[in-house]
N, C-alpha and C. Protein backbone atom coordinates (compact mmCIF):
# COMPACT_ATOMS: atom_id res chain seq x y z
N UNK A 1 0.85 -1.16 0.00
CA UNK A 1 0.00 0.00 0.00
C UNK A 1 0.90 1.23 0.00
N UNK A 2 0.53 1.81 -1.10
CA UNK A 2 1.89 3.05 -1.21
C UNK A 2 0.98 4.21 -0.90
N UNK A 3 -0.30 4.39 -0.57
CA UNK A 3 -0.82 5.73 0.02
C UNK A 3 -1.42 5.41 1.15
N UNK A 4 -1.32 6.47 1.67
CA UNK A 4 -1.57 6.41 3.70
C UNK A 4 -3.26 5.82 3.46
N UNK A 5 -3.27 4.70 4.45
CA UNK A 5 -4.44 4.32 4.44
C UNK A 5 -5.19 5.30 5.84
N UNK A 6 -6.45 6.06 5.54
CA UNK A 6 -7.21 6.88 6.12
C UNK A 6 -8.73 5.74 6.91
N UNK A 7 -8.71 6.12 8.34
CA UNK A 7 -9.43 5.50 9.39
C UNK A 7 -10.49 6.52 10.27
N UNK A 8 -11.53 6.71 10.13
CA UNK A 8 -12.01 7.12 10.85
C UNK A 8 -13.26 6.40 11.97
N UNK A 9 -12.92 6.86 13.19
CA UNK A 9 -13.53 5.92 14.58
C UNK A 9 -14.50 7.34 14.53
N UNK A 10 -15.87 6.98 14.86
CA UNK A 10 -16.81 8.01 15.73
C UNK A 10 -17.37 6.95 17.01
N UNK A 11 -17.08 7.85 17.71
CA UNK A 11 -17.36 6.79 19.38
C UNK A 11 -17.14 7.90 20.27
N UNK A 12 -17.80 8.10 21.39
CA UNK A 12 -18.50 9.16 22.06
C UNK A 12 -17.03 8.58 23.88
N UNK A 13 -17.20 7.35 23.31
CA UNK A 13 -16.00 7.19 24.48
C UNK A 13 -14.72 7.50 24.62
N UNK A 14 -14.06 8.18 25.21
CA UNK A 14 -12.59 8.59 24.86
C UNK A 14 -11.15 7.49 25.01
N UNK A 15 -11.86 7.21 26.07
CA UNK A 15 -11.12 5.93 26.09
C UNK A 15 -10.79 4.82 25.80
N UNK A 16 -11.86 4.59 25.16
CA UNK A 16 -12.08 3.54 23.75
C UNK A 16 -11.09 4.22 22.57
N UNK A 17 -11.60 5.47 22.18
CA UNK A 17 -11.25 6.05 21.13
C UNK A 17 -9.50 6.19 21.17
N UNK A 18 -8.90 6.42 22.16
CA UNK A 18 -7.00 6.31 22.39
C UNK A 18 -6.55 5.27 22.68
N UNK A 19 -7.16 4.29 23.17
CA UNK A 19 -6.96 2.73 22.75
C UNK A 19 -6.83 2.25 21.51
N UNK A 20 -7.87 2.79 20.58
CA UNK A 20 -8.26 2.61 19.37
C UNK A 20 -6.85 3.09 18.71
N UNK A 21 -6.84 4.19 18.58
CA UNK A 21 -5.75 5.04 18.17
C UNK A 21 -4.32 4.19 18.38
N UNK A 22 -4.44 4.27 19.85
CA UNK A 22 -2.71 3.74 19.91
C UNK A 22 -2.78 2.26 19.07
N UNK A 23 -3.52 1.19 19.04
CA UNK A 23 -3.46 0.14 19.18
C UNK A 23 -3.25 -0.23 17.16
N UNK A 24 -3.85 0.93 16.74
CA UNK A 24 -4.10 1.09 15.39
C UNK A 24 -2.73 1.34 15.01
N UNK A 25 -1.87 2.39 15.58
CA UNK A 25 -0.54 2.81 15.17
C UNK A 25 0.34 2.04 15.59
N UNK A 26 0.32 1.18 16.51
CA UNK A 26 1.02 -0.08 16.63
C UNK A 26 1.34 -0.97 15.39
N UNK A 27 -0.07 -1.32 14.95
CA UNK A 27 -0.16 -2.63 13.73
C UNK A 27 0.44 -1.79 12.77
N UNK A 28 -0.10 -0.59 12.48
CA UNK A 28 0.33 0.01 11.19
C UNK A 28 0.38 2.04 11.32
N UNK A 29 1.55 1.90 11.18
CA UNK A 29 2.15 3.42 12.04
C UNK A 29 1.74 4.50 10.85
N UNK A 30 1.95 4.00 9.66
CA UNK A 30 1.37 5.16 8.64
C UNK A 30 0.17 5.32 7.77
N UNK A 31 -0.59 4.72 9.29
CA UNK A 31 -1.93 5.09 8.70
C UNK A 31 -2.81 6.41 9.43
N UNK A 32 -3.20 6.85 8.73
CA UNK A 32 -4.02 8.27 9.36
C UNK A 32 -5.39 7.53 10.09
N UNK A 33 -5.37 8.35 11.15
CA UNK A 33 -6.75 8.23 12.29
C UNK A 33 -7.33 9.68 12.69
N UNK A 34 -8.51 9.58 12.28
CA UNK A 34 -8.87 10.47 13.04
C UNK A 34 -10.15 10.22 14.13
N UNK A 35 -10.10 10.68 14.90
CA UNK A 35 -11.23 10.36 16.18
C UNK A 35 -12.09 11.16 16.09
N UNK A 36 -14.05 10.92 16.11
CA UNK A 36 -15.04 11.71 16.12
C UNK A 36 -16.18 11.64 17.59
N UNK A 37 -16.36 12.55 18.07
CA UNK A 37 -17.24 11.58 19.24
C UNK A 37 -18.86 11.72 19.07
N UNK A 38 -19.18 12.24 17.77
CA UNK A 38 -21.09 11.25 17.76
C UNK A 38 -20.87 11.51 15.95
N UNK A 39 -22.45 10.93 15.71
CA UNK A 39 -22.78 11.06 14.18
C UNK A 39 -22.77 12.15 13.43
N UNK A 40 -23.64 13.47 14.45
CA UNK A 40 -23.74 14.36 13.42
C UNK A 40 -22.38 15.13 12.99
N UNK A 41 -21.46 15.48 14.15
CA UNK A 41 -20.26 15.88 13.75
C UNK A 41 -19.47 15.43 12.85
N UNK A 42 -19.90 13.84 12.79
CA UNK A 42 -19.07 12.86 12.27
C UNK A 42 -19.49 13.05 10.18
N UNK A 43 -20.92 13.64 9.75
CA UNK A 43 -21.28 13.57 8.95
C UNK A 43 -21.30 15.17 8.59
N UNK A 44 -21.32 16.13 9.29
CA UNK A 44 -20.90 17.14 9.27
C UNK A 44 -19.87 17.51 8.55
N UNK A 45 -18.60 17.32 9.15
CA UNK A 45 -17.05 17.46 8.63
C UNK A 45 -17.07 16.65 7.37
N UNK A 46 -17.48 15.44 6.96
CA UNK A 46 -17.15 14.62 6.34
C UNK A 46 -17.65 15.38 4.74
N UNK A 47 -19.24 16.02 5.05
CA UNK A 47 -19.58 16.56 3.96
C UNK A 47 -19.16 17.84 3.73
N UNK A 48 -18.73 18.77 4.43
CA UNK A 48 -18.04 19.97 4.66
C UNK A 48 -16.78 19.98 4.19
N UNK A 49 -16.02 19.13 3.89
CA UNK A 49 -14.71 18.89 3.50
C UNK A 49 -13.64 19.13 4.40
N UNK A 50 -14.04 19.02 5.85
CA UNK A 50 -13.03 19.26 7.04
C UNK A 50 -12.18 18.25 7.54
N UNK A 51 -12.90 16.86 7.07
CA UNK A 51 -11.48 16.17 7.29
C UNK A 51 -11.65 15.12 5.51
N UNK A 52 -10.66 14.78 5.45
CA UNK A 52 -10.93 14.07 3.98
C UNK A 52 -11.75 12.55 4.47
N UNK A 53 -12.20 12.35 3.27
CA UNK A 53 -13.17 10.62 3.56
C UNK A 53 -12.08 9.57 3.92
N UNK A 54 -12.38 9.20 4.71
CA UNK A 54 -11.78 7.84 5.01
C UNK A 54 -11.76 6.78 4.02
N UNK A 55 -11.11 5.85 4.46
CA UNK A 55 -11.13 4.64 3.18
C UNK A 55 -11.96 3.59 4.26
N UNK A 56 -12.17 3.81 5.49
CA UNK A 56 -13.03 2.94 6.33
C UNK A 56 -13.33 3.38 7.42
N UNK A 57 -15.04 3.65 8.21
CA UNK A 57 -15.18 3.68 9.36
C UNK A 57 -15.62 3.09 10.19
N UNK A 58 -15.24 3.17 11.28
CA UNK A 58 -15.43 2.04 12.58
C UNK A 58 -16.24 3.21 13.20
N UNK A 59 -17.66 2.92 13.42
CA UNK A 59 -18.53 3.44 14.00
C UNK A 59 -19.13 2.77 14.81
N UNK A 60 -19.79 3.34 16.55
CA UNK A 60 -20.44 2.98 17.63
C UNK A 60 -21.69 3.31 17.47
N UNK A 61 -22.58 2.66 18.04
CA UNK A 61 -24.16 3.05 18.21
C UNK A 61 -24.61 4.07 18.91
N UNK A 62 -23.97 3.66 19.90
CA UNK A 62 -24.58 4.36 20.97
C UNK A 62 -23.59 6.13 21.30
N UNK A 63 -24.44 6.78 20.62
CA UNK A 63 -23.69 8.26 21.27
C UNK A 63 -24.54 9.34 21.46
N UNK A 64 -24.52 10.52 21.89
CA UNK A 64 -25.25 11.47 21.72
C UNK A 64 -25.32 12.09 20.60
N UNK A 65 -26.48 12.89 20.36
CA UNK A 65 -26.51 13.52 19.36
C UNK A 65 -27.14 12.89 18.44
N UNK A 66 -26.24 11.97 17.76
CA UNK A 66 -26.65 11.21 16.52
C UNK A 66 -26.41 10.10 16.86
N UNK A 67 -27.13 9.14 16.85
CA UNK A 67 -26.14 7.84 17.33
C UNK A 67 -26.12 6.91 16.21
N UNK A 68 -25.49 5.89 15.89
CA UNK A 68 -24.69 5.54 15.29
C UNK A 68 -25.53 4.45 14.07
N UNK A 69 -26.98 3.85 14.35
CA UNK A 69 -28.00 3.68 13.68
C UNK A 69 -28.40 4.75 12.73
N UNK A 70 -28.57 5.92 13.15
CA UNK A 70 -28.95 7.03 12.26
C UNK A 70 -27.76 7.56 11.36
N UNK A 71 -26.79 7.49 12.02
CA UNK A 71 -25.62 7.86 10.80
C UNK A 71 -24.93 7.13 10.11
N UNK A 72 -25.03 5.73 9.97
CA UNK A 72 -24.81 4.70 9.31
C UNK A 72 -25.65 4.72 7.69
N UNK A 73 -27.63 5.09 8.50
CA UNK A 73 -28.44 5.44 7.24
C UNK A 73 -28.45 6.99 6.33
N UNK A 74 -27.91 7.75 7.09
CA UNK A 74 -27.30 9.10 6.41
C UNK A 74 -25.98 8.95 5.41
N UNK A 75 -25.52 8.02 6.05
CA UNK A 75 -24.08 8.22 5.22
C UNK A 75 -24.49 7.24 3.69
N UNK A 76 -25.24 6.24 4.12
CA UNK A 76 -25.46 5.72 2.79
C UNK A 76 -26.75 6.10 2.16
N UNK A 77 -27.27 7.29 2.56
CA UNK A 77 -27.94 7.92 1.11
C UNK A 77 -27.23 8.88 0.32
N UNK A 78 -25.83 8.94 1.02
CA UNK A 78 -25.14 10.52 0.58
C UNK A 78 -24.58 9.63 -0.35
N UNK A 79 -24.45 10.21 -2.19
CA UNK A 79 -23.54 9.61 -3.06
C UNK A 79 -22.22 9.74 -2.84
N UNK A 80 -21.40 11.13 -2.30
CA UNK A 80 -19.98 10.92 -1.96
C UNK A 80 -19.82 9.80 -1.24
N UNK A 81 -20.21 9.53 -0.39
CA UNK A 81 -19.95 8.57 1.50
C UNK A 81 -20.58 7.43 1.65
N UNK A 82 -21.20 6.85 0.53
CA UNK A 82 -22.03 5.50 1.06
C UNK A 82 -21.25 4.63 0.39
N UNK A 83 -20.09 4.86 -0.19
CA UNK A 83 -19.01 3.97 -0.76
C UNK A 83 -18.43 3.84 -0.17
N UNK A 84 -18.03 4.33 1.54
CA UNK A 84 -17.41 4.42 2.32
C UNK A 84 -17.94 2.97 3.21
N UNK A 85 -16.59 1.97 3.19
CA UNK A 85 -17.26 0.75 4.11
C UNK A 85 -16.99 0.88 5.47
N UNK A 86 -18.39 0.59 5.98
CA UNK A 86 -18.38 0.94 7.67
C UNK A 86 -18.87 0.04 8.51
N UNK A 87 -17.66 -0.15 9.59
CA UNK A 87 -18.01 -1.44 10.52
C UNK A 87 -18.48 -0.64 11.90
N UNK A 88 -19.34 -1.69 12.28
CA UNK A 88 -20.39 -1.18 13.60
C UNK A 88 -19.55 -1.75 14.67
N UNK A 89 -18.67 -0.96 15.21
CA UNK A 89 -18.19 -1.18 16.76
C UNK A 89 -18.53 -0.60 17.73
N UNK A 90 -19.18 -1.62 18.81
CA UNK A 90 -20.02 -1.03 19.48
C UNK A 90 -20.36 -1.96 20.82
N UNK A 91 -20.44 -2.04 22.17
CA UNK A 91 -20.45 -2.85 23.48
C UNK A 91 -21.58 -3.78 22.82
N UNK A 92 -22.64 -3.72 21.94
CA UNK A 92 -23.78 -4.02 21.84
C UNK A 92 -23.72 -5.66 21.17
N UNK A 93 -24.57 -6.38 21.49
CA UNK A 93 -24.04 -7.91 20.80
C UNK A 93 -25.35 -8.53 20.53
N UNK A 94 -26.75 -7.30 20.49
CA UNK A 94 -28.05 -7.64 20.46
C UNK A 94 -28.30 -7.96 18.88
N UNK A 95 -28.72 -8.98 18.39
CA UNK A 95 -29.16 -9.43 17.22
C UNK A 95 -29.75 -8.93 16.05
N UNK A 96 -31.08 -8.06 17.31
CA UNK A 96 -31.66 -7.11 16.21
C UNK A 96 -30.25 -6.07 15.82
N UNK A 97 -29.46 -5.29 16.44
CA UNK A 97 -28.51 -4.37 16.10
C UNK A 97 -27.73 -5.08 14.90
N UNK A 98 -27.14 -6.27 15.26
CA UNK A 98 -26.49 -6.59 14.21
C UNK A 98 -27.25 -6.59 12.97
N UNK A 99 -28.44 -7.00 12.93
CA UNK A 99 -29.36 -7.32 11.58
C UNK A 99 -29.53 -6.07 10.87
N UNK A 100 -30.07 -5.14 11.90
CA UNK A 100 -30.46 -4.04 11.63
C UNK A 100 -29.21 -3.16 10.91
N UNK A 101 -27.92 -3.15 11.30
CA UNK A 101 -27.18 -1.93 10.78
C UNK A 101 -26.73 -2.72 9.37
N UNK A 102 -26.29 -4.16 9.12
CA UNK A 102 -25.96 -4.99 8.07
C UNK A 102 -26.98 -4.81 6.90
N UNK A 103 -28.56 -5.03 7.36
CA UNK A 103 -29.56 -4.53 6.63
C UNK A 103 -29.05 -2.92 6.27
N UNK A 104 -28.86 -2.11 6.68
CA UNK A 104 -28.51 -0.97 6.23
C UNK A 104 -27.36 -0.15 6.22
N UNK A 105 -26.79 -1.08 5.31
CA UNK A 105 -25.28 -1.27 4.67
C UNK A 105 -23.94 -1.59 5.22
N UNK A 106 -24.14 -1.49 6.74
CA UNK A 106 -22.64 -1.65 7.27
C UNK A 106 -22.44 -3.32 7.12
N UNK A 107 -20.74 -3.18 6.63
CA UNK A 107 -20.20 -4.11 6.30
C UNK A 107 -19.84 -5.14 7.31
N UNK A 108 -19.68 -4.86 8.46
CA UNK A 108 -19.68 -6.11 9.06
C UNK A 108 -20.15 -5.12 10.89
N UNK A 109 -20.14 -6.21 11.68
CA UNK A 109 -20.79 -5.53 12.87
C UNK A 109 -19.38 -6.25 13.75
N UNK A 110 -18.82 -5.67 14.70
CA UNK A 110 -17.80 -6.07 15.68
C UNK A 110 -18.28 -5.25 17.39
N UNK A 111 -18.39 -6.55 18.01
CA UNK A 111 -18.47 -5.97 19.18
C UNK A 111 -17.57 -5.42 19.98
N UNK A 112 -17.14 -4.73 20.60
CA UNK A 112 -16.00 -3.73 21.30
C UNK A 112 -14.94 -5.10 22.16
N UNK A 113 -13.95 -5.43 21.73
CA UNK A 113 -13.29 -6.68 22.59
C UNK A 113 -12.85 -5.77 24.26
N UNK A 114 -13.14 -6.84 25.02
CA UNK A 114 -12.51 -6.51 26.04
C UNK A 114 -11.29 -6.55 26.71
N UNK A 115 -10.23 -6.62 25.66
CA UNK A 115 -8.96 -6.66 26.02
C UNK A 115 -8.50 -6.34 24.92
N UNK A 116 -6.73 -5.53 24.66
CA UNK A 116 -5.89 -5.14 23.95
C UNK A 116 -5.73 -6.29 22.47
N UNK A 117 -5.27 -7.55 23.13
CA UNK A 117 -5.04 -8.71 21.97
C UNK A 117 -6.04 -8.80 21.27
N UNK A 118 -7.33 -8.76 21.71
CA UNK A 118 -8.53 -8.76 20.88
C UNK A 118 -8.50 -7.54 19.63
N UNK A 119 -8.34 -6.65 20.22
CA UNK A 119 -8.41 -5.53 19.22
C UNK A 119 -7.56 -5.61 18.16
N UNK A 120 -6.21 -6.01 18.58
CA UNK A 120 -5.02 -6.01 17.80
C UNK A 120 -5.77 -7.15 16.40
N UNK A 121 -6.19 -8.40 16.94
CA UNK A 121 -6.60 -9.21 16.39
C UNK A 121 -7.33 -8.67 15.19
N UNK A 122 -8.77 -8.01 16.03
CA UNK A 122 -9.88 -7.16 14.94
C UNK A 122 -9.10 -6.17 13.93
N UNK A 123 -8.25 -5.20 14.16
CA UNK A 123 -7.90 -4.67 12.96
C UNK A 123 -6.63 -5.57 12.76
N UNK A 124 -5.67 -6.44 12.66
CA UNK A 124 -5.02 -6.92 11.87
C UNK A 124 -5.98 -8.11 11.09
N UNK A 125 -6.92 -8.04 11.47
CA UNK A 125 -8.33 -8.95 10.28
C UNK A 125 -8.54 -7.49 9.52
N UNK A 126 -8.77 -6.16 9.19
CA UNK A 126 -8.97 -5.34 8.82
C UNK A 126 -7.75 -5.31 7.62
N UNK A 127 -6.92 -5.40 8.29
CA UNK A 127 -5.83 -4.92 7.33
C UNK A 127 -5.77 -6.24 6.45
N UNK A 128 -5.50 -7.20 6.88
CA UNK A 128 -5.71 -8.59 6.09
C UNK A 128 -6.69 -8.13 4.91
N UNK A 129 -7.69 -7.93 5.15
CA UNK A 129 -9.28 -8.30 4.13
C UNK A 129 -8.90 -6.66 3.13
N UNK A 130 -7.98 -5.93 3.24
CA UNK A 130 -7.96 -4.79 2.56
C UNK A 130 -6.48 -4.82 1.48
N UNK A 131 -5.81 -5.40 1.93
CA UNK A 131 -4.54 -5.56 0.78
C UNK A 131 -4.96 -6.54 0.24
């Protein structure tokens, strides 16, 4: 991959979100991250041209503002951004959620691991399924 692969997380938790971050620049150091903490900001900037589109987002359900059901179905009516593949990370492991955001386009659903190795695991499966 000879151009910086671009990541964007929207997740309302911070601490999730610098976990995320560090754990991301670990596996792969020259990739761009940027951190959002709900939907509408997250769809805001994106159409505003304030941060560039990602090549993938890892989005949570649950946030204020917008939460993460509703901006999953915003982003894929927008023609720039619904080409944008987006995985549902999120504490949530309820059935209907998974059905529901897959039904409306997100590419795969991942529940939030509860430990470091897990994560490492989930995006080095990311990076795998993309080269």
């Amino acid at each position: 991959m000879t151009e910086k692969f671009r990541f964007l997380l929207v997740d309302d938790d911070d601490d999730d979100a610098f976990l995320f971050g560090e754990v991301l620049q670990q596996i792969a150091p020259d990739t761009s991250f940027e951190s959002i903490s709900n939907g509408q900001e997250a769809l805001d900037r994106l159409k505003n041209g304030t941060i560039d589109i990602p090549d993938i987002i890892f989005l949570d359900l649950n946030m204020p503002r917008m939460d993460g059901r509703e901006c999953l179905i915003e982003l894929k009516k927008d023609e720039q951004l619904k080409k944008i593949p987006v995985i549902i990370y999120t504490t949530s492991s309820l059935h209907s959620d998974i059905q529901q955001t897959l039904e409306n386009g997100a590419l795969s659903f991942v529940t939030k691991p509860t430990n470091i190795k897990a994560l490492e695991e989930i995006l080095h499966n990311v990076f795998r399924n993309i080269q």
